[in-house]
C-alpha atoms as a PDB file:
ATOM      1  CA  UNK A   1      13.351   8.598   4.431  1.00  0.00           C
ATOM      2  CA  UNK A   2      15.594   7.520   2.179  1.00  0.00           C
ATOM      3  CA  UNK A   3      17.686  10.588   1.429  1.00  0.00           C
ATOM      4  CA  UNK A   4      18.185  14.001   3.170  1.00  0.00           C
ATOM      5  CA  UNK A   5      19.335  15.632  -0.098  1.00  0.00           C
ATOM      6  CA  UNK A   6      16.529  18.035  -0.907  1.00  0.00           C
ATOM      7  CA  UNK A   7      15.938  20.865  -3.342  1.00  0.00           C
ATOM      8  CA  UNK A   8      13.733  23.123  -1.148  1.00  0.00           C
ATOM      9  CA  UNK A   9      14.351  24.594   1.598  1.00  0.00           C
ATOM     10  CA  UNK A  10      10.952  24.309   3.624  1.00  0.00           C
ATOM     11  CA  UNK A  11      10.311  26.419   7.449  1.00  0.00           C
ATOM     12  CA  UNK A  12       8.105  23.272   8.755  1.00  0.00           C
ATOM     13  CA  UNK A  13      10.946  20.237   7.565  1.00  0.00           C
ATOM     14  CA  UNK A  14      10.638  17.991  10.571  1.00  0.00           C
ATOM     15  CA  UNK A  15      14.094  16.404   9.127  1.00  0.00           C
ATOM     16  CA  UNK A  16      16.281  19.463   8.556  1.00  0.00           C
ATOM     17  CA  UNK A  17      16.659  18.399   4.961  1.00  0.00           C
ATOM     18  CA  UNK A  18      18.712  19.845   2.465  1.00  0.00           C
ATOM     19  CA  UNK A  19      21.774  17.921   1.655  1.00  0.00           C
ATOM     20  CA  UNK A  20      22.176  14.250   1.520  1.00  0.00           C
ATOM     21  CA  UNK A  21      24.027  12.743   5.014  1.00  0.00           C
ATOM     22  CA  UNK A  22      27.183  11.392   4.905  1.00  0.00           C
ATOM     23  CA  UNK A  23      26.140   8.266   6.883  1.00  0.00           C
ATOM     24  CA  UNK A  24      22.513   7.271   4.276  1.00  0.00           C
ATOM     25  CA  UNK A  25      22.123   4.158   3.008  1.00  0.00           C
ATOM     26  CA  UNK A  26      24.256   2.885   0.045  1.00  0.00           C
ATOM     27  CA  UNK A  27      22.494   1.257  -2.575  1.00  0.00           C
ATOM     28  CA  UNK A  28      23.165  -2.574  -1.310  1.00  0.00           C
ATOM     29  CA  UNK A  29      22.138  -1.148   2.840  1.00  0.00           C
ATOM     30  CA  UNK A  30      18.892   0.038   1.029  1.00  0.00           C
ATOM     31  CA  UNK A  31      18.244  -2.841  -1.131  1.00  0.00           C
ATOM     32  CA  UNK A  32      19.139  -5.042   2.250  1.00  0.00           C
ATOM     33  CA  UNK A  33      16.286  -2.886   3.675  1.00  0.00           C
ATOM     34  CA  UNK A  34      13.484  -3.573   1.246  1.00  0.00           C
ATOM     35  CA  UNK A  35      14.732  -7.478   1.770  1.00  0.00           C
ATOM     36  CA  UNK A  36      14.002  -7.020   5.300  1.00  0.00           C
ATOM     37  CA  UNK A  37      10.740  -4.968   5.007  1.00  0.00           C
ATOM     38  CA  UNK A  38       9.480  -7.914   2.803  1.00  0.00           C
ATOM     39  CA  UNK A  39      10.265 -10.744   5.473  1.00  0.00           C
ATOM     40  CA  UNK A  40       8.608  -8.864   7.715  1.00  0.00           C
ATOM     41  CA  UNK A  41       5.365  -9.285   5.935  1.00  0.00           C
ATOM     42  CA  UNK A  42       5.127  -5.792   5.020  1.00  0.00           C
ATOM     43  CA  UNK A  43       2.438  -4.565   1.926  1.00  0.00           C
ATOM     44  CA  UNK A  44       3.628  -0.996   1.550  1.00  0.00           C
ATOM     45  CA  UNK A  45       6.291   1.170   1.355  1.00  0.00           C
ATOM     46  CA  UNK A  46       6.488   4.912   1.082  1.00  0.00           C
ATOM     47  CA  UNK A  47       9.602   6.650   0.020  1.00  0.00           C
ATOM     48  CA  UNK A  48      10.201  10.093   1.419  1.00  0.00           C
ATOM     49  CA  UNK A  49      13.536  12.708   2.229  1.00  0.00           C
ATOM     50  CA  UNK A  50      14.274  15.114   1.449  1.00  0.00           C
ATOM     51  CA  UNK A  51      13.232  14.284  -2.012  1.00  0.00           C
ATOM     52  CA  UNK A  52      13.814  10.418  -2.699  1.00  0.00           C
ATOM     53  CA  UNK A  53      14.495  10.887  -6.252  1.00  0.00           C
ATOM     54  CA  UNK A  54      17.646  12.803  -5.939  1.00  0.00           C
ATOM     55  CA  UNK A  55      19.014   9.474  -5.363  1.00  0.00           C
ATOM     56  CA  UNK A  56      20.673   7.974  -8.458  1.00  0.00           C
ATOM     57  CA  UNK A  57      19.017   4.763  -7.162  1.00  0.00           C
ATOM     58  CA  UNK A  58      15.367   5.652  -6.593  1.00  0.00           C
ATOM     59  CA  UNK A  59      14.025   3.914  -9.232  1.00  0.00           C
ATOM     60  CA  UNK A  60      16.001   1.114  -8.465  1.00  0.00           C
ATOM     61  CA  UNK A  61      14.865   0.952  -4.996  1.00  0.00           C
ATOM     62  CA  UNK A  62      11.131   0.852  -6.236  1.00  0.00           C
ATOM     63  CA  UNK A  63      11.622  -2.017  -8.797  1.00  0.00           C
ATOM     64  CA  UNK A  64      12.725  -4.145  -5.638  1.00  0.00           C
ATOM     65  CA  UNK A  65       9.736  -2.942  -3.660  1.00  0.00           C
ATOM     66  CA  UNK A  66       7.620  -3.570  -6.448  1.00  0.00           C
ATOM     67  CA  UNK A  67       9.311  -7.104  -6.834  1.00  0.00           C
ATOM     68  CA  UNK A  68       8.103  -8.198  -3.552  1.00  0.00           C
ATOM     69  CA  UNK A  69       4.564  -7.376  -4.288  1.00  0.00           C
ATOM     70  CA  UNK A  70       4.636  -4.536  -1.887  1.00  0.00           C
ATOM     71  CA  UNK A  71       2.783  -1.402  -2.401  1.00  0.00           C
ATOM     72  CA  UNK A  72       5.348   1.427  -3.187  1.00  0.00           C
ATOM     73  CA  UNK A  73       3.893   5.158  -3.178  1.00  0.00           C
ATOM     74  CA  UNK A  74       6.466   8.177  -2.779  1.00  0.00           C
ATOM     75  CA  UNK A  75       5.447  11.841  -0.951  1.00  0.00           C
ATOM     76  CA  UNK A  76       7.342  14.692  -2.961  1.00  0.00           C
ATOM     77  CA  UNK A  77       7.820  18.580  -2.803  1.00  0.00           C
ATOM     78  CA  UNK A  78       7.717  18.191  -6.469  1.00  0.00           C
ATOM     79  CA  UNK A  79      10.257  20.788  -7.601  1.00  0.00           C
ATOM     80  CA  UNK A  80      12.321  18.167  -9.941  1.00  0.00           C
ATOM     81  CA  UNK A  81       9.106  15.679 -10.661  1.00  0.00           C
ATOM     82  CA  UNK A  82       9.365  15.973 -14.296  1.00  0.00           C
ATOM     83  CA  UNK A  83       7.270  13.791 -16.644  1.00  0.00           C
ATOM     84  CA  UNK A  84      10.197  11.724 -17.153  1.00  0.00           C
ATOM     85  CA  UNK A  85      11.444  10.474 -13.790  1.00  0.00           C
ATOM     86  CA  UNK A  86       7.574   9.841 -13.768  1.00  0.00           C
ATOM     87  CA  UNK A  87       7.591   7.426 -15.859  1.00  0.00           C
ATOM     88  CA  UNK A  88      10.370   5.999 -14.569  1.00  0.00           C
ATOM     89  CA  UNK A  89       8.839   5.498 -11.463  1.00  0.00           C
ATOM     90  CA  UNK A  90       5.805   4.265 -13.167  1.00  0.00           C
ATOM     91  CA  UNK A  91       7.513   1.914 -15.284  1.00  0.00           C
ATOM     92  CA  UNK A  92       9.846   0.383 -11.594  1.00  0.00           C
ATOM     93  CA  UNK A  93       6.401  -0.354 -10.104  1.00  0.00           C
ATOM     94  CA  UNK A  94       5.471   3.113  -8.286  1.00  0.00           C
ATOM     95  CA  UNK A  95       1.910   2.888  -7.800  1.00  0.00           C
ATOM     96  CA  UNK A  96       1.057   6.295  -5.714  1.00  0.00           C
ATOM     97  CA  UNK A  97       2.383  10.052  -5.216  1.00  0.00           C
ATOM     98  CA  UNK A  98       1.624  12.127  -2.625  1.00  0.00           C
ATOM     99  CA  UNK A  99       2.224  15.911  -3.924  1.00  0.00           C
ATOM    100  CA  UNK A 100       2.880  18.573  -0.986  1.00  0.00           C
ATOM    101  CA  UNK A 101       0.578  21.762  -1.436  1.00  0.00           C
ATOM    102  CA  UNK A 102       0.626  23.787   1.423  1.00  0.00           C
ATOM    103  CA  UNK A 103      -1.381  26.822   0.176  1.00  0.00           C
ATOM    104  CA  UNK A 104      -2.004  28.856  -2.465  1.00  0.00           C
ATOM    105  CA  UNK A 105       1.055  30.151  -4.343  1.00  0.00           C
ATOM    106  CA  UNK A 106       1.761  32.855  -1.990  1.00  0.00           C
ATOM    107  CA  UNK A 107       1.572  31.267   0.813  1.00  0.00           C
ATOM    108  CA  UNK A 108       3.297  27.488  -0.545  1.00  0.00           C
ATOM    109  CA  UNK A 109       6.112  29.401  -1.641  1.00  0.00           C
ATOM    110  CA  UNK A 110       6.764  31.212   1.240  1.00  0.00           C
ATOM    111  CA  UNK A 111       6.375  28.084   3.656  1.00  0.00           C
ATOM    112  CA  UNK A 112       9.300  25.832   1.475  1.00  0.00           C
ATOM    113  CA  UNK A 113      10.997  29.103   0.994  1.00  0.00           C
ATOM    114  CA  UNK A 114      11.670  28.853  -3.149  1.00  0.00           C
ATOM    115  CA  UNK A 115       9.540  31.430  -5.394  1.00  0.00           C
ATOM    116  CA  UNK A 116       8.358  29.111  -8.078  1.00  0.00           C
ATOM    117  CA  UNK A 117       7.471  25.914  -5.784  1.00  0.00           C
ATOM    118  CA  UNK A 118       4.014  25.805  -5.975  1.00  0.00           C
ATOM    119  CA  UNK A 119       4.043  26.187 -10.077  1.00  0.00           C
ATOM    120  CA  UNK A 120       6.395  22.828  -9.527  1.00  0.00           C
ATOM    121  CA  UNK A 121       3.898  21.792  -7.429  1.00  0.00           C
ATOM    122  CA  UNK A 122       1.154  21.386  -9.786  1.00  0.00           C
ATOM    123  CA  UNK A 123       3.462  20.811 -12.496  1.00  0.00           C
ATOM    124  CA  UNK A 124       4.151  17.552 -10.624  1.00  0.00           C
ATOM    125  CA  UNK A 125       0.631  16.961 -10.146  1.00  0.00           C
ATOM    126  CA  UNK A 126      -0.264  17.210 -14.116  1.00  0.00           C
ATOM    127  CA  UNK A 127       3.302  15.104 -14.500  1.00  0.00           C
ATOM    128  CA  UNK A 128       1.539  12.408 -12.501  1.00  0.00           C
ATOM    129  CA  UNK A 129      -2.016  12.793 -14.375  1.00  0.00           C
ATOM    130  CA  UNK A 130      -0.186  12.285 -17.629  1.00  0.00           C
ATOM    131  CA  UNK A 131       1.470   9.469 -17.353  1.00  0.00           C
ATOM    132  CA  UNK A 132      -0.654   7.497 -16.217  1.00  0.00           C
ATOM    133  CA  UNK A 133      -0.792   4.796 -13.801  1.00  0.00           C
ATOM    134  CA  UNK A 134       0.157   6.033 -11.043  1.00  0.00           C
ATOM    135  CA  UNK A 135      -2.625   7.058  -7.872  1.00  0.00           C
ATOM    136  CA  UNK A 136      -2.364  10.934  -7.085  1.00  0.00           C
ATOM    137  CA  UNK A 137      -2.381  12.589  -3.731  1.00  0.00           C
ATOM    138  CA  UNK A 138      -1.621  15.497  -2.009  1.00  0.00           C
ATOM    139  CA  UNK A 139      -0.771  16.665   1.990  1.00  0.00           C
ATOM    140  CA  UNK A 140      -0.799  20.050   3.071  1.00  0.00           C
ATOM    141  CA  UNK A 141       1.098  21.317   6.201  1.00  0.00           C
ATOM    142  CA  UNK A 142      -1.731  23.082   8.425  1.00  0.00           C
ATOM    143  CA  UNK A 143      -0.357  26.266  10.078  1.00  0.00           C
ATOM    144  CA  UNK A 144      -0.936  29.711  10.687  1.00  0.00           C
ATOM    145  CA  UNK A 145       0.022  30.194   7.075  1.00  0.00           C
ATOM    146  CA  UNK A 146      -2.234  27.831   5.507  1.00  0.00           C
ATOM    147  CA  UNK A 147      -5.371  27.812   7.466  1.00  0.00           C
ATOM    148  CA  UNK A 148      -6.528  30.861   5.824  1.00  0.00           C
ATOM    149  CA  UNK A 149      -6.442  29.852   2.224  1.00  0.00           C
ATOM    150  CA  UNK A 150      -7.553  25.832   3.249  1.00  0.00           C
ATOM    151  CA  UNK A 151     -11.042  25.892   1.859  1.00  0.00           C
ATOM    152  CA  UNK A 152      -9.668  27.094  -1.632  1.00  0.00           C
ATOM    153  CA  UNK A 153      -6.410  24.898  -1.032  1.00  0.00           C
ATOM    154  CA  UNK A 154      -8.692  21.577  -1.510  1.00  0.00           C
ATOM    155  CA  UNK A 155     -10.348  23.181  -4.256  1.00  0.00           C
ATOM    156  CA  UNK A 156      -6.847  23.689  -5.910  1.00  0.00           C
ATOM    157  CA  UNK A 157      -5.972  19.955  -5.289  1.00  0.00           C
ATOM    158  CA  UNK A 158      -9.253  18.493  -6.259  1.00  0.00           C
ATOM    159  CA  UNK A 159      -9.279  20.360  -9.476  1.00  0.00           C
ATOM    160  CA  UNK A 160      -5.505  18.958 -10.200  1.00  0.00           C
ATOM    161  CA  UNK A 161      -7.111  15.946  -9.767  1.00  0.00           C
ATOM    162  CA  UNK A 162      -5.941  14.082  -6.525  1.00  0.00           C
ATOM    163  CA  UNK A 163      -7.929  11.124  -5.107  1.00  0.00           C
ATOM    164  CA  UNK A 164      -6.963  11.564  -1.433  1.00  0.00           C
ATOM    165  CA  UNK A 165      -5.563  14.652   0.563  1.00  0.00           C
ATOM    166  CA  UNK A 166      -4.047  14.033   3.621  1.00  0.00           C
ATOM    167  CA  UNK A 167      -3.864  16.843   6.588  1.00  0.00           C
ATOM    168  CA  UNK A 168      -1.076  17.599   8.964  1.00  0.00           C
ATOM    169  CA  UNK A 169      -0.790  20.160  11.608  1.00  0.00           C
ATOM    170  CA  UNK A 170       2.351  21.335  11.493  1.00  0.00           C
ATOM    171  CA  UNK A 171       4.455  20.312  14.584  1.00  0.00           C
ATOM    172  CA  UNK A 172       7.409  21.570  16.373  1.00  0.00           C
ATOM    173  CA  UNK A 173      10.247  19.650  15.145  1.00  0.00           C
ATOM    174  CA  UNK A 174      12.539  19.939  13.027  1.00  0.00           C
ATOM    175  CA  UNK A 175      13.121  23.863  11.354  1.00  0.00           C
ATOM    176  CA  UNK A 176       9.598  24.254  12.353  1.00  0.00           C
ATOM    177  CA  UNK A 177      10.485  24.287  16.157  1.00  0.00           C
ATOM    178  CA  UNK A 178      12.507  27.341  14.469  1.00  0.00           C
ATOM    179  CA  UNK A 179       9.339  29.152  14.028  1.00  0.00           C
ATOM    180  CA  UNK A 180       6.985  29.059  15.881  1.00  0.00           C
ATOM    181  CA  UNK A 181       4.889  32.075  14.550  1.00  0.00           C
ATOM    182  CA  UNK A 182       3.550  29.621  12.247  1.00  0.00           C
ATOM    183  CA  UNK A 183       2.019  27.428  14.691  1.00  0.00           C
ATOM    184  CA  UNK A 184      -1.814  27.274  15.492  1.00  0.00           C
END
């Protein structure tokens, strides 16, 4: 979690996110990080937030990653993923991004609380498909909200082309503790 600085506003965030914490990680903390993570024998590393590239350094962070043969994958709302940073992330080392669906558009848009999110959503999806290089995924927040629409969900997602979907209930932490209506 590499940033808090978000730009959705999602009812299930386990992390509150938003806007970037006083207290994150400066560039040389991070890169001090990845150092660690790579004594330590670790083979992946997956970037989250908020959204991880709304920091200046993203890219830079996943060149270092990348440098120390480690697996680097990132999970994203998608709103900003533009073809460009992309590429950028391609070109660093990314290898993998996880794209959050979490319904159809009514019901995706309503859960991160921006009309237009789930159009980024698979915007961010084809962004990934045409670059290249780069393994796509998606996770979907299972809730009240979701459940109904799951079966055509994963059609959504295979269609867009994802190799892997990975499944959360949603949990009570975070804004979601904030509403509980959506829980199953």
């Amino acid at each position: 979690e590499i940033t808090l600085a978000c730009d959705l506003a999602c009812h299930h965030c386990g992390s509150r996110a938003g806007r970037a914490r006083p207290d994150e990680l400066s560039t040389a903390e991070a890169l001090d990080l990845v150092e660690q993570l790579a004594a330590l024998g670790a083979n992946e590393v997956t970037l989250i937030g908020g959204e991880a590239y709304l920091r200046d350094d993203w890219t830079q962070l996943i060149a270092r990653i990348a440098h120390h043969k480690m697996r680097c994958g990132m999970a994203t709302g998608g709103r900003g993923l533009t073809l460009d940073r992309v590429k950028a992330a391609r070109d660093a080392g990314l290898t993998a991004i996880s794209v959050s669906v979490d319904g159809l558009e009514g019901e995706h848009d309503a859960q991160r609380g921006l009309h237009g999110s789930f159009a980024s959503a698979m915007a961010a999806m084809d962004h990934v498909r045409a670059a290249g290089g780069i393994r796509l995924t998606a996770n979907s927040q299972i809730n009240r909200v979701s459940l109904p629409v799951v079966e055509q969900l994963f059609e959504a997602i295979a269609e867009r082309g994802a190799k892997a979907w990975q499944v959360q209930l949603t949990a009570a932490m975070g804004r979601a503790a904030d509403e509980p209506r959506i829980f199953l």
